[in-house]
PDB file of N, CA and C in Angstrom:
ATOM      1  N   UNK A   1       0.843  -1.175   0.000  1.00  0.00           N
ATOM      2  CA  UNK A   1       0.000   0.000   0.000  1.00  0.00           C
ATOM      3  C   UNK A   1       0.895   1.247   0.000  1.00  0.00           C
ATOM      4  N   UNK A   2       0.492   2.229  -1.063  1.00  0.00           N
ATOM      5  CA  UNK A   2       1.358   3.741  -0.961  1.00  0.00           C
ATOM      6  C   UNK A   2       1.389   4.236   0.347  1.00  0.00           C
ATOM      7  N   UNK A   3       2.451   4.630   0.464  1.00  0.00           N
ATOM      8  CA  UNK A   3       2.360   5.691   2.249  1.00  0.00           C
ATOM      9  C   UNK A   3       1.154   6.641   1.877  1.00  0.00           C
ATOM     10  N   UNK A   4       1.175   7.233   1.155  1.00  0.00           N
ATOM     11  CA  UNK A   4       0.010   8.495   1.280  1.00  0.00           C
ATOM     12  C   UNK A   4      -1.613   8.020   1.438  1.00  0.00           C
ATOM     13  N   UNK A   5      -1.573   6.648   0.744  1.00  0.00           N
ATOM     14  CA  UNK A   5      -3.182   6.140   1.102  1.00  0.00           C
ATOM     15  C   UNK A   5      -2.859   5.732   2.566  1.00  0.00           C
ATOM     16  N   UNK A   6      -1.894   4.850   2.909  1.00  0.00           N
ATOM     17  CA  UNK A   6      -1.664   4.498   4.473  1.00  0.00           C
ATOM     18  C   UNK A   6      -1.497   5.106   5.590  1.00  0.00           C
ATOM     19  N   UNK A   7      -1.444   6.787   5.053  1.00  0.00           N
ATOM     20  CA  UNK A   7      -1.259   7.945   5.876  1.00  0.00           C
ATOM     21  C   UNK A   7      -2.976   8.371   6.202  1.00  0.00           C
ATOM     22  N   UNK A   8      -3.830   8.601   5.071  1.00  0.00           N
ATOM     23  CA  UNK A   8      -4.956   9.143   5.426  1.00  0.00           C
ATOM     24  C   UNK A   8      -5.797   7.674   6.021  1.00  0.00           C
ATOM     25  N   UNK A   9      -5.656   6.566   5.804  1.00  0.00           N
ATOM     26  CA  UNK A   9      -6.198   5.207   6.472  1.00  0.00           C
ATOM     27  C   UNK A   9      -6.380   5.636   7.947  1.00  0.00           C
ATOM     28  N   UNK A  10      -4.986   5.624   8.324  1.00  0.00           N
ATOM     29  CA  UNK A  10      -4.237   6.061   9.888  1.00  0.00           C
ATOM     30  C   UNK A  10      -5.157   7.251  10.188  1.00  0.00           C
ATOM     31  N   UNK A  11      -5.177   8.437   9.650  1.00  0.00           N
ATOM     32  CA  UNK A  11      -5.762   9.506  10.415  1.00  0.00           C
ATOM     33  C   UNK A  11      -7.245   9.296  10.144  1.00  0.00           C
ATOM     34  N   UNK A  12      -7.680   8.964   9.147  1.00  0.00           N
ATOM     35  CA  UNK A  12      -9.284   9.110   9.368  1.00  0.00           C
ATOM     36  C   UNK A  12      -9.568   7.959  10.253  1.00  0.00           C
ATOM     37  N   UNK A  13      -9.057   6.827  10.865  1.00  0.00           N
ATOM     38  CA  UNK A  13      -9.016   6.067  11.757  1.00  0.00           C
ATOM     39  C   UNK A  13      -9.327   6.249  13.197  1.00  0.00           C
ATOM     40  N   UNK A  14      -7.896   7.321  13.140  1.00  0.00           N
ATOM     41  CA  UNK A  14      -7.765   7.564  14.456  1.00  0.00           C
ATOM     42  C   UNK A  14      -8.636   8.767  14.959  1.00  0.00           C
ATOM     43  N   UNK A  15      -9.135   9.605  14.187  1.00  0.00           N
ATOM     44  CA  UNK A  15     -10.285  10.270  14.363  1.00  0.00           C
ATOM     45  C   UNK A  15     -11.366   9.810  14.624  1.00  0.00           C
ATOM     46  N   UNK A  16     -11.841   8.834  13.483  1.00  0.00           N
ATOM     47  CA  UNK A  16     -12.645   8.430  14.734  1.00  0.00           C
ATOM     48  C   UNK A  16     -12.880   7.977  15.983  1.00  0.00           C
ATOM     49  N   UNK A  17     -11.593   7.482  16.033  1.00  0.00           N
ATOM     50  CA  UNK A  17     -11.646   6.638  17.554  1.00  0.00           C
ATOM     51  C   UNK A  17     -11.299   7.847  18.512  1.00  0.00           C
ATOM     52  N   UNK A  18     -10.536   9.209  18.373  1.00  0.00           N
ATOM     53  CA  UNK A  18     -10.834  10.113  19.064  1.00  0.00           C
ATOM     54  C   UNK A  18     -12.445  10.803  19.216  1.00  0.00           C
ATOM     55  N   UNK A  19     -12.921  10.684  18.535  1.00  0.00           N
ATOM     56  CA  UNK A  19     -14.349  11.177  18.368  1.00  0.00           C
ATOM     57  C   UNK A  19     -15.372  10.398  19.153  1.00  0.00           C
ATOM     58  N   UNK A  20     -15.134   8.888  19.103  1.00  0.00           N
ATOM     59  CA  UNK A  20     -15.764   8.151  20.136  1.00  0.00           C
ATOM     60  C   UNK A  20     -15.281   8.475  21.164  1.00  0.00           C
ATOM     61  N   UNK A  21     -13.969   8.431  21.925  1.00  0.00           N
ATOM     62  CA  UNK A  21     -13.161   8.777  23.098  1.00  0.00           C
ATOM     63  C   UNK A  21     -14.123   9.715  23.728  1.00  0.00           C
ATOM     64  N   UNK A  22     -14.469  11.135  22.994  1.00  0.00           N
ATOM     65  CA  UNK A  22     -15.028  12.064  23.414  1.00  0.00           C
ATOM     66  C   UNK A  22     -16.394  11.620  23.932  1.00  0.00           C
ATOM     67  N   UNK A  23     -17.106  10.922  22.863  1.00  0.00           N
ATOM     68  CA  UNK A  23     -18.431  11.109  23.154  1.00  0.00           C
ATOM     69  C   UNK A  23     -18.436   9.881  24.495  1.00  0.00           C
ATOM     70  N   UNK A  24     -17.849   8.654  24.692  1.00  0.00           N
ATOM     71  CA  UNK A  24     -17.360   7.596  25.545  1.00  0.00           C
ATOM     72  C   UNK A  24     -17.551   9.045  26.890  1.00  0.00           C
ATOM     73  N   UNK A  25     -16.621   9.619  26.573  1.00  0.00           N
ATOM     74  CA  UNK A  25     -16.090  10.547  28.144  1.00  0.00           C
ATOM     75  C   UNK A  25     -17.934  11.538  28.362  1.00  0.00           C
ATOM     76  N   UNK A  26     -18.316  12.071  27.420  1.00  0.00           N
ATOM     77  CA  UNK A  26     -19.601  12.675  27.607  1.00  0.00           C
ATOM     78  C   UNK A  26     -20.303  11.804  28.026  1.00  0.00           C
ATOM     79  N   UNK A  27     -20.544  10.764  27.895  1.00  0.00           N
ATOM     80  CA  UNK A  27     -21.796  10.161  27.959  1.00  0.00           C
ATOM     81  C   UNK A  27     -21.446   9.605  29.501  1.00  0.00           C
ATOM     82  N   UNK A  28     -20.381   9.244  30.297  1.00  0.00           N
ATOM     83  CA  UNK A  28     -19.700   8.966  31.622  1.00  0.00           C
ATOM     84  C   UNK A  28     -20.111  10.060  32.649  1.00  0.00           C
ATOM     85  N   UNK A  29     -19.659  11.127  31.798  1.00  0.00           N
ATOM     86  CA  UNK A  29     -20.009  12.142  33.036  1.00  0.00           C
ATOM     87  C   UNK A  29     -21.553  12.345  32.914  1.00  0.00           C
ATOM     88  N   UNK A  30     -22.228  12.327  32.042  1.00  0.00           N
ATOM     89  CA  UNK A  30     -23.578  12.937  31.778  1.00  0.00           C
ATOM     90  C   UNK A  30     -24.480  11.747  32.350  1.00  0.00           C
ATOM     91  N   UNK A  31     -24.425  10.840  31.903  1.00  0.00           N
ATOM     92  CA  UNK A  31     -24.944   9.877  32.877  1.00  0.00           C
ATOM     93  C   UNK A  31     -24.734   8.676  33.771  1.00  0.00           C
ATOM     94  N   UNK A  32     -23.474   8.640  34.424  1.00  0.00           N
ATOM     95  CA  UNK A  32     -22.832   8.287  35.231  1.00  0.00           C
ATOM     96  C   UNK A  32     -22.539   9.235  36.804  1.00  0.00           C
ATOM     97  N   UNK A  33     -22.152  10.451  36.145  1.00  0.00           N
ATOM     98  CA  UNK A  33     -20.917  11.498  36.889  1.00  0.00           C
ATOM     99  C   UNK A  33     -19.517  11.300  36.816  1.00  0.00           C
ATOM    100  N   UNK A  34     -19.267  10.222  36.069  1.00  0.00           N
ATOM    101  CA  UNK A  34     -17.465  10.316  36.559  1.00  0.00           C
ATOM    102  C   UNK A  34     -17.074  10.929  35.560  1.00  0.00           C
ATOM    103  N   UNK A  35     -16.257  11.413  35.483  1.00  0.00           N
ATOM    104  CA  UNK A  35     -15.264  12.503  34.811  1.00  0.00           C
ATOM    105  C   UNK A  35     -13.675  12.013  34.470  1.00  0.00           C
ATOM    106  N   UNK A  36     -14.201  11.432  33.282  1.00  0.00           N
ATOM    107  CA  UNK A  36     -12.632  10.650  32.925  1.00  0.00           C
ATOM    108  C   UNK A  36     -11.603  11.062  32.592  1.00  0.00           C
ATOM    109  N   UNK A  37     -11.515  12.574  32.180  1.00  0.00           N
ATOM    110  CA  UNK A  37     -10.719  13.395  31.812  1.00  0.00           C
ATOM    111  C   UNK A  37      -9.445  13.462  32.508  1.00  0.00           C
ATOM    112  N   UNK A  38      -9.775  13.429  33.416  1.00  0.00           N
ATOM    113  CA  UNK A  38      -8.369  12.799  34.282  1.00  0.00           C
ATOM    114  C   UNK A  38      -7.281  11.811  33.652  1.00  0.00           C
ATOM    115  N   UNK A  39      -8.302  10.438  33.719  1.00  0.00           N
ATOM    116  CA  UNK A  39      -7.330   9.662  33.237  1.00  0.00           C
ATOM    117  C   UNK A  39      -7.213   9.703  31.954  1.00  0.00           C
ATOM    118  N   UNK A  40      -7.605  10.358  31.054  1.00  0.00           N
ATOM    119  CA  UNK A  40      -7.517  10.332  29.594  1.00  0.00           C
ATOM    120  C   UNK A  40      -6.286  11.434  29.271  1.00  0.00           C
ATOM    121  N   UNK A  41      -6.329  12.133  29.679  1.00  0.00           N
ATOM    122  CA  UNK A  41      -5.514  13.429  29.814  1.00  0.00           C
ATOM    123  C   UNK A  41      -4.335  13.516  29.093  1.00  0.00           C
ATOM    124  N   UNK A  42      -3.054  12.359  29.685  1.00  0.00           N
ATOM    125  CA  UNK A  42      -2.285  12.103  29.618  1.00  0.00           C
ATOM    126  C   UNK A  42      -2.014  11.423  27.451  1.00  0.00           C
ATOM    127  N   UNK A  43      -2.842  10.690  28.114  1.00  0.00           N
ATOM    128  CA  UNK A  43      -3.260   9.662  26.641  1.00  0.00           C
ATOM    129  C   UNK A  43      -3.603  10.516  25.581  1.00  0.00           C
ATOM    130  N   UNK A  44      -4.150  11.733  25.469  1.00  0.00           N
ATOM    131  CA  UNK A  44      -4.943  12.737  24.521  1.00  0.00           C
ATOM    132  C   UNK A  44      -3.511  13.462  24.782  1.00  0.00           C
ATOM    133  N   UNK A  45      -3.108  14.008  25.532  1.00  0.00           N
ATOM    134  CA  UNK A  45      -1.818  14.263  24.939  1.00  0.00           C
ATOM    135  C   UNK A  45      -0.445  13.880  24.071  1.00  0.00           C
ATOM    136  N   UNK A  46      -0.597  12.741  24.135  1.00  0.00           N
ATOM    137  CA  UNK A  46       0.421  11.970  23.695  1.00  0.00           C
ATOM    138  C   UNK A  46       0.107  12.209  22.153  1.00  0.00           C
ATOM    139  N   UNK A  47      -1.457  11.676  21.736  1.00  0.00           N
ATOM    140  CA  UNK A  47      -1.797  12.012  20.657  1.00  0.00           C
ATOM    141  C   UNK A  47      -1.787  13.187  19.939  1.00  0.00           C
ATOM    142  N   UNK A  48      -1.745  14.145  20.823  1.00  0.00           N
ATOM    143  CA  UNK A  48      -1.631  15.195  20.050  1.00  0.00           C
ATOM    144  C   UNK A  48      -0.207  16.172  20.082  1.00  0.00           C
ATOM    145  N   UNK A  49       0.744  15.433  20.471  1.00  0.00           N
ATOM    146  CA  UNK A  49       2.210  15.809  19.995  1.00  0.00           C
ATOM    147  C   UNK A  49       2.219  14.709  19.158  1.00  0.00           C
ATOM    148  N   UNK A  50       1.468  13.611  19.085  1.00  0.00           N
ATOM    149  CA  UNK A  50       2.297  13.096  17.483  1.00  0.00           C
ATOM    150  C   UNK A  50       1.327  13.806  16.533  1.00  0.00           C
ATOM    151  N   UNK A  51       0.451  13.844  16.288  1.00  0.00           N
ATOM    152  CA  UNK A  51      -0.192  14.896  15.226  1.00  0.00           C
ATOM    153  C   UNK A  51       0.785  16.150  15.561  1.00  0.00           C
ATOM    154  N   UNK A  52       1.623  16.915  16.078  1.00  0.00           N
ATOM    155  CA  UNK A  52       1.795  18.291  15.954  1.00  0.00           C
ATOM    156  C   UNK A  52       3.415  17.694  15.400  1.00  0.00           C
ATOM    157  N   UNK A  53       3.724  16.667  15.465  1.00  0.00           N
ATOM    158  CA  UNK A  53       5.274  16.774  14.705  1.00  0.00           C
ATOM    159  C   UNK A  53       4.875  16.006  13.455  1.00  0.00           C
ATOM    160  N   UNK A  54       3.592  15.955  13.228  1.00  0.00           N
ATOM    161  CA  UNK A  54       3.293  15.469  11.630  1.00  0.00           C
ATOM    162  C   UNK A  54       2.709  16.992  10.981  1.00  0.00           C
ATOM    163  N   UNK A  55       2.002  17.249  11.520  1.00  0.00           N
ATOM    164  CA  UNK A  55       1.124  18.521  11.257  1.00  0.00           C
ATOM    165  C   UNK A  55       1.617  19.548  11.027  1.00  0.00           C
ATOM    166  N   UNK A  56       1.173  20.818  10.307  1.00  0.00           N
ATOM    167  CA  UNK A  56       2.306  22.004  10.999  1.00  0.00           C
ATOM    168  C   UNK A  56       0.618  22.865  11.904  1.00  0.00           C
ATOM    169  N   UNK A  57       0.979  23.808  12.795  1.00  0.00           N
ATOM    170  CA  UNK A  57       0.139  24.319  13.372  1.00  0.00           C
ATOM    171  C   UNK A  57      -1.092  24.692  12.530  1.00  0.00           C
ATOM    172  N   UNK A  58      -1.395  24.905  11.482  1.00  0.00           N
ATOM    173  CA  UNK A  58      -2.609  25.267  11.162  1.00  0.00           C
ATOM    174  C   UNK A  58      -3.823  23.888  10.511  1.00  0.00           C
ATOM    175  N   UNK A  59      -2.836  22.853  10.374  1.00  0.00           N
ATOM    176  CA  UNK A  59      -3.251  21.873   9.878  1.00  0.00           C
ATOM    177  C   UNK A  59      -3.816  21.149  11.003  1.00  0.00           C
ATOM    178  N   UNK A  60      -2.970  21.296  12.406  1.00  0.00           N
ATOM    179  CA  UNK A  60      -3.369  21.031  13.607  1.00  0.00           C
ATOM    180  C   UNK A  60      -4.475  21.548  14.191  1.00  0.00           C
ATOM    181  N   UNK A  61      -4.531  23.113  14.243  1.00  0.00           N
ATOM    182  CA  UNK A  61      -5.585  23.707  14.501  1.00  0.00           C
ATOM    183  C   UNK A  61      -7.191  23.235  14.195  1.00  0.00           C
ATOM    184  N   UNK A  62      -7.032  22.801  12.792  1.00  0.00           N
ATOM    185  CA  UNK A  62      -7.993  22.199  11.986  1.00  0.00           C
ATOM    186  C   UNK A  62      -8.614  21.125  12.578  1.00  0.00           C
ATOM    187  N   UNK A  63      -7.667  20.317  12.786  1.00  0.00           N
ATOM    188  CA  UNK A  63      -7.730  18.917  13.493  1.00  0.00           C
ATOM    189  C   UNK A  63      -8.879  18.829  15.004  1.00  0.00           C
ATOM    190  N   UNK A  64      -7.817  20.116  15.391  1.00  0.00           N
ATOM    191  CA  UNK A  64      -8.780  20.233  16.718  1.00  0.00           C
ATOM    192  C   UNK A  64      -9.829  20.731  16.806  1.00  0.00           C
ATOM    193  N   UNK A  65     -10.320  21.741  16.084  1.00  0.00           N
ATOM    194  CA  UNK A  65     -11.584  22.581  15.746  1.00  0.00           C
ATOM    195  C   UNK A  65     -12.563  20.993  15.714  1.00  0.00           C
ATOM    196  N   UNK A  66     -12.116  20.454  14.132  1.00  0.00           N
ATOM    197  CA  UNK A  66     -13.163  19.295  14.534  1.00  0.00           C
ATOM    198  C   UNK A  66     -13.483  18.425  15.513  1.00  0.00           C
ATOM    199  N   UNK A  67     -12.177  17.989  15.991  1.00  0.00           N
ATOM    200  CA  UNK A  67     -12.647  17.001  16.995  1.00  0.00           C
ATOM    201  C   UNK A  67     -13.446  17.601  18.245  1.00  0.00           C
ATOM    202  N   UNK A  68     -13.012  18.911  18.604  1.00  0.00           N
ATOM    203  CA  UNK A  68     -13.505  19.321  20.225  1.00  0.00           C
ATOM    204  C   UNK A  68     -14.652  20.832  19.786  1.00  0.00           C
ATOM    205  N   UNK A  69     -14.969  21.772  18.598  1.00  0.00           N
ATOM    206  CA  UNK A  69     -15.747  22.149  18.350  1.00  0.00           C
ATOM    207  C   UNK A  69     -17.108  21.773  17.673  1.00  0.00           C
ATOM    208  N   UNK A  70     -16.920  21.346  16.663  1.00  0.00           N
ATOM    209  CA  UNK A  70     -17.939  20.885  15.520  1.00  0.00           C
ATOM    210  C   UNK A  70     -18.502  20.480  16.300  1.00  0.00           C
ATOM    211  N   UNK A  71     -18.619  18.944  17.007  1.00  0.00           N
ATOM    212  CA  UNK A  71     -19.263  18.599  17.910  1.00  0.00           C
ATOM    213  C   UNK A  71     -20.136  19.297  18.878  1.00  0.00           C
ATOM    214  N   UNK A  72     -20.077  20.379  19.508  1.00  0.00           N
ATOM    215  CA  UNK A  72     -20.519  21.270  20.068  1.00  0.00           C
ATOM    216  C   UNK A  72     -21.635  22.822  19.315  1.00  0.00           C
ATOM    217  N   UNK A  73     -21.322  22.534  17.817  1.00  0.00           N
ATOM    218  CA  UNK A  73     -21.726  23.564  17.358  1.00  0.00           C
ATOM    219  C   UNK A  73     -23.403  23.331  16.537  1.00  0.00           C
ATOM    220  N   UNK A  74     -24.579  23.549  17.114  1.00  0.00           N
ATOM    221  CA  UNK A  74     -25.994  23.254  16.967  1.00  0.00           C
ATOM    222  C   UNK A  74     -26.061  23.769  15.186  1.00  0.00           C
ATOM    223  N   UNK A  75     -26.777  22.871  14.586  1.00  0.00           N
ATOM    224  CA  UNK A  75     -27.096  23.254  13.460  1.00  0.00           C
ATOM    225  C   UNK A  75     -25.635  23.595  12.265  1.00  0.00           C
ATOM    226  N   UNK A  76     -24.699  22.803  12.652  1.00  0.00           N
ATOM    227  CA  UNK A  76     -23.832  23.146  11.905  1.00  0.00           C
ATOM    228  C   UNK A  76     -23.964  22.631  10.320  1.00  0.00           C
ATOM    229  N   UNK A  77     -23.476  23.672   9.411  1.00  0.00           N
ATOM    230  CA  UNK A  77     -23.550  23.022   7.495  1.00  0.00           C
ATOM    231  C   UNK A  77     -22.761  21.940   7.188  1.00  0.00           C
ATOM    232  N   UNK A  78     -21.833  22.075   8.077  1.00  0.00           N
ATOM    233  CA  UNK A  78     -20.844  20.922   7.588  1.00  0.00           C
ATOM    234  C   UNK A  78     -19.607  21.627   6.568  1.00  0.00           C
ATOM    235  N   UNK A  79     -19.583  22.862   6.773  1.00  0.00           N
ATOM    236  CA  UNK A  79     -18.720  23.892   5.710  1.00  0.00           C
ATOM    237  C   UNK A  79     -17.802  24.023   6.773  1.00  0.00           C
ATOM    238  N   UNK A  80     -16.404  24.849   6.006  1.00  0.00           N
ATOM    239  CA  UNK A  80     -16.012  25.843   6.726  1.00  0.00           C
ATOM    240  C   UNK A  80     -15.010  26.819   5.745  1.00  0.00           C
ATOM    241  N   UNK A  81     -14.708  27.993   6.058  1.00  0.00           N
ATOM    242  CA  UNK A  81     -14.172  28.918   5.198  1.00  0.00           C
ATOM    243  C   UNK A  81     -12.499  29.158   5.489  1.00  0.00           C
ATOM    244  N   UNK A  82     -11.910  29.026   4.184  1.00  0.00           N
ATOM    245  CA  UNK A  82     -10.436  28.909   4.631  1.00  0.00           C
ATOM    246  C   UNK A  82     -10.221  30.314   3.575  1.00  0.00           C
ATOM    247  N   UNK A  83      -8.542  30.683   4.071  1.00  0.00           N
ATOM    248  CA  UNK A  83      -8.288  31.592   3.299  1.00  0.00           C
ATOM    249  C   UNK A  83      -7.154  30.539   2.164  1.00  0.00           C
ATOM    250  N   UNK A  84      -7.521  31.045   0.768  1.00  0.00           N
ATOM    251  CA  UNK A  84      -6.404  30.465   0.425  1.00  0.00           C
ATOM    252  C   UNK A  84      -4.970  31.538  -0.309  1.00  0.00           C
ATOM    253  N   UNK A  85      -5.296  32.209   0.329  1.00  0.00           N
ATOM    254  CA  UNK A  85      -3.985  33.544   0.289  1.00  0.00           C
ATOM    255  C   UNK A  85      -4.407  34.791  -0.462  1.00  0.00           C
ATOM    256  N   UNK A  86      -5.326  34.533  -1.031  1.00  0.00           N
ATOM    257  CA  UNK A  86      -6.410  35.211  -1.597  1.00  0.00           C
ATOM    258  C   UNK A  86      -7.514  35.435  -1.482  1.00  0.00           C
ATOM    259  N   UNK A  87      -8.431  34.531  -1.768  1.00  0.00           N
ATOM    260  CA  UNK A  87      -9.592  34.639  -1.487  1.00  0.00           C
ATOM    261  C   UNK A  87     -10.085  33.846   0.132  1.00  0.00           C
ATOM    262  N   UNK A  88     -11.528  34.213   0.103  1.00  0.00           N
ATOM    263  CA  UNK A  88     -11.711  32.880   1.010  1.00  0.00           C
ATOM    264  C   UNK A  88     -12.458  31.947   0.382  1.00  0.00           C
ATOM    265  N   UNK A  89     -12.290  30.843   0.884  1.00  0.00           N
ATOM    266  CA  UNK A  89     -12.790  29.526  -0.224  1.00  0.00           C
ATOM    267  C   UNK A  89     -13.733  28.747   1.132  1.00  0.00           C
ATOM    268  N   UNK A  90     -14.835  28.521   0.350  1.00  0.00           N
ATOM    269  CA  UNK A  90     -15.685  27.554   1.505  1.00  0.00           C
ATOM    270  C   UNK A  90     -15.943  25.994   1.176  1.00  0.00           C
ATOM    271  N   UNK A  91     -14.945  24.878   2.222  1.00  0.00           N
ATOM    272  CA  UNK A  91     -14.742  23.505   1.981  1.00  0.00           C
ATOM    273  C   UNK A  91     -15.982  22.961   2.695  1.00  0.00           C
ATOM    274  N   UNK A  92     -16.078  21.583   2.437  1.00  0.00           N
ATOM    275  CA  UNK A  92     -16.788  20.749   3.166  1.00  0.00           C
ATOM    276  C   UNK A  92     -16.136  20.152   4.222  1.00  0.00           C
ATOM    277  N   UNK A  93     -16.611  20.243   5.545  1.00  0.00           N
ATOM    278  CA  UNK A  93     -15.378  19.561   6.478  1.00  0.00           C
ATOM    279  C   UNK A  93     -15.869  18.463   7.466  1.00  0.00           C
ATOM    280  N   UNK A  94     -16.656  18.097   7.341  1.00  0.00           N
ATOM    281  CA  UNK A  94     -18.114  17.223   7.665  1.00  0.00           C
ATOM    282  C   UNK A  94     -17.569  15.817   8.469  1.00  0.00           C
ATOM    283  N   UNK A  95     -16.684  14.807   7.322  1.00  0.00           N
ATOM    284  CA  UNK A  95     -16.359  13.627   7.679  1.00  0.00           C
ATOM    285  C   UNK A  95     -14.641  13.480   7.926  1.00  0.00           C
ATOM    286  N   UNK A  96     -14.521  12.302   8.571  1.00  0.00           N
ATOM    287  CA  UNK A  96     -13.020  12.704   8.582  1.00  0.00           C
ATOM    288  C   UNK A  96     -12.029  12.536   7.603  1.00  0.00           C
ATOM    289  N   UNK A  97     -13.060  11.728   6.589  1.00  0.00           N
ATOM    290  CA  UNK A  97     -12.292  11.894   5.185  1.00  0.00           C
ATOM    291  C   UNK A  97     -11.853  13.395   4.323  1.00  0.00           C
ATOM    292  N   UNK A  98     -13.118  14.267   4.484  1.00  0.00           N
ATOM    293  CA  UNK A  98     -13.107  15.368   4.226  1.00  0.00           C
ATOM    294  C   UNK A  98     -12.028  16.658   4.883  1.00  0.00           C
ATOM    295  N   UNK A  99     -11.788  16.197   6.540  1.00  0.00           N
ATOM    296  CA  UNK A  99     -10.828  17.043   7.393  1.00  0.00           C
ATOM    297  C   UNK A  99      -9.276  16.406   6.797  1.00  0.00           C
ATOM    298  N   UNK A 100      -9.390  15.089   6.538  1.00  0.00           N
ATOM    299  CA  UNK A 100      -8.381  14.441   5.171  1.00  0.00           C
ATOM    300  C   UNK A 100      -7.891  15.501   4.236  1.00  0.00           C
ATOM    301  N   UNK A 101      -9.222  15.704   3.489  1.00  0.00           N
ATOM    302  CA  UNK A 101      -8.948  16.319   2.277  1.00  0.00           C
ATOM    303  C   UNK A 101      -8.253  17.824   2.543  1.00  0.00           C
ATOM    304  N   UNK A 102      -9.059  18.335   3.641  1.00  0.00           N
ATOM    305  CA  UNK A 102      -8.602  19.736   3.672  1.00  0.00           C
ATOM    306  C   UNK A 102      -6.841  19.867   4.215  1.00  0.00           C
ATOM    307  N   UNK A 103      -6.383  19.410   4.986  1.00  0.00           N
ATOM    308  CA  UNK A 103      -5.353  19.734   5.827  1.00  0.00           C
ATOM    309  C   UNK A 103      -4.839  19.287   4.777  1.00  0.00           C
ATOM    310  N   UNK A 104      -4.754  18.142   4.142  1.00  0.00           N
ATOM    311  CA  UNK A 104      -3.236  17.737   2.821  1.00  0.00           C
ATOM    312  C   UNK A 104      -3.505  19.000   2.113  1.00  0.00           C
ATOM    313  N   UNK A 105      -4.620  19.901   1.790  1.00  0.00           N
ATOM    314  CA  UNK A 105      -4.195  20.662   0.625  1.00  0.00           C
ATOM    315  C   UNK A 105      -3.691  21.734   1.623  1.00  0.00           C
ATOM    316  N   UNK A 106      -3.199  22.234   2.831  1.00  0.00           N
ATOM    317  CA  UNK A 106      -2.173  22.628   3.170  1.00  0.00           C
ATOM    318  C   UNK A 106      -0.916  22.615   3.136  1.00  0.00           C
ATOM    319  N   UNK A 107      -0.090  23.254   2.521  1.00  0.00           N
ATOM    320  CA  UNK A 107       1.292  23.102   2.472  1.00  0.00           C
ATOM    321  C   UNK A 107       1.961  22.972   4.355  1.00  0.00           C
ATOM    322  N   UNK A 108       2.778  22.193   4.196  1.00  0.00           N
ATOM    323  CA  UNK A 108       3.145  21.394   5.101  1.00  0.00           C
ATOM    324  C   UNK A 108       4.062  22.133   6.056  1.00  0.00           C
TER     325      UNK A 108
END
């Protein structure tokens, strides 16, 4: 398999399984009370210094918007507006194939 298909495999992967993580930890405190954040803490960090020495910061930024905003945001299009040094351009950023698509067409 090419690295570059085996690269986006890996991240739209692991997005989701961060995306469950989250909702796993919401659904604990919300109807449980425990608050796993604690012990996750450590672990969500780890992950996200290896995304930041793959990533460069804005590609990262991206990353995180979806995982810990979108989620939170009522009635969202599933868009979002980037600059591309010129204009602003409005992507689809919906699935994690799509947060795929956007961050590679960032220069690195």
């Amino acid at each position: 398999m090419a690295r570059d298909i085996m690269e986006k495999k890996l991240f739209i992967e692991s997005i989701i399984l961060l995306r469950e993580i989250e909702d796993r930890r919401d659904f604990m405190e919300e109807e449980i009370g425990m608050d796993m954040s604690m012990y996750e803490e450590k672990f969500l960090q780890i992950i996200e210094n290896l995304f930041k020495v793959h990533f460069n910061k804005e590609q990262f930024a991206l990353i995180q918007y979806y995982l810990y905003k979108v989620p939170t945001i009522e009635n969202w299009d599933g868009m979002i507006d980037l600059s591309d040094g010129k204009d602003m351009i409005t992507v689809k950023f919906e699935t994690p194939d799509q947060v795929w698509d956007v961050i590679s067409s960032l220069n690195k």
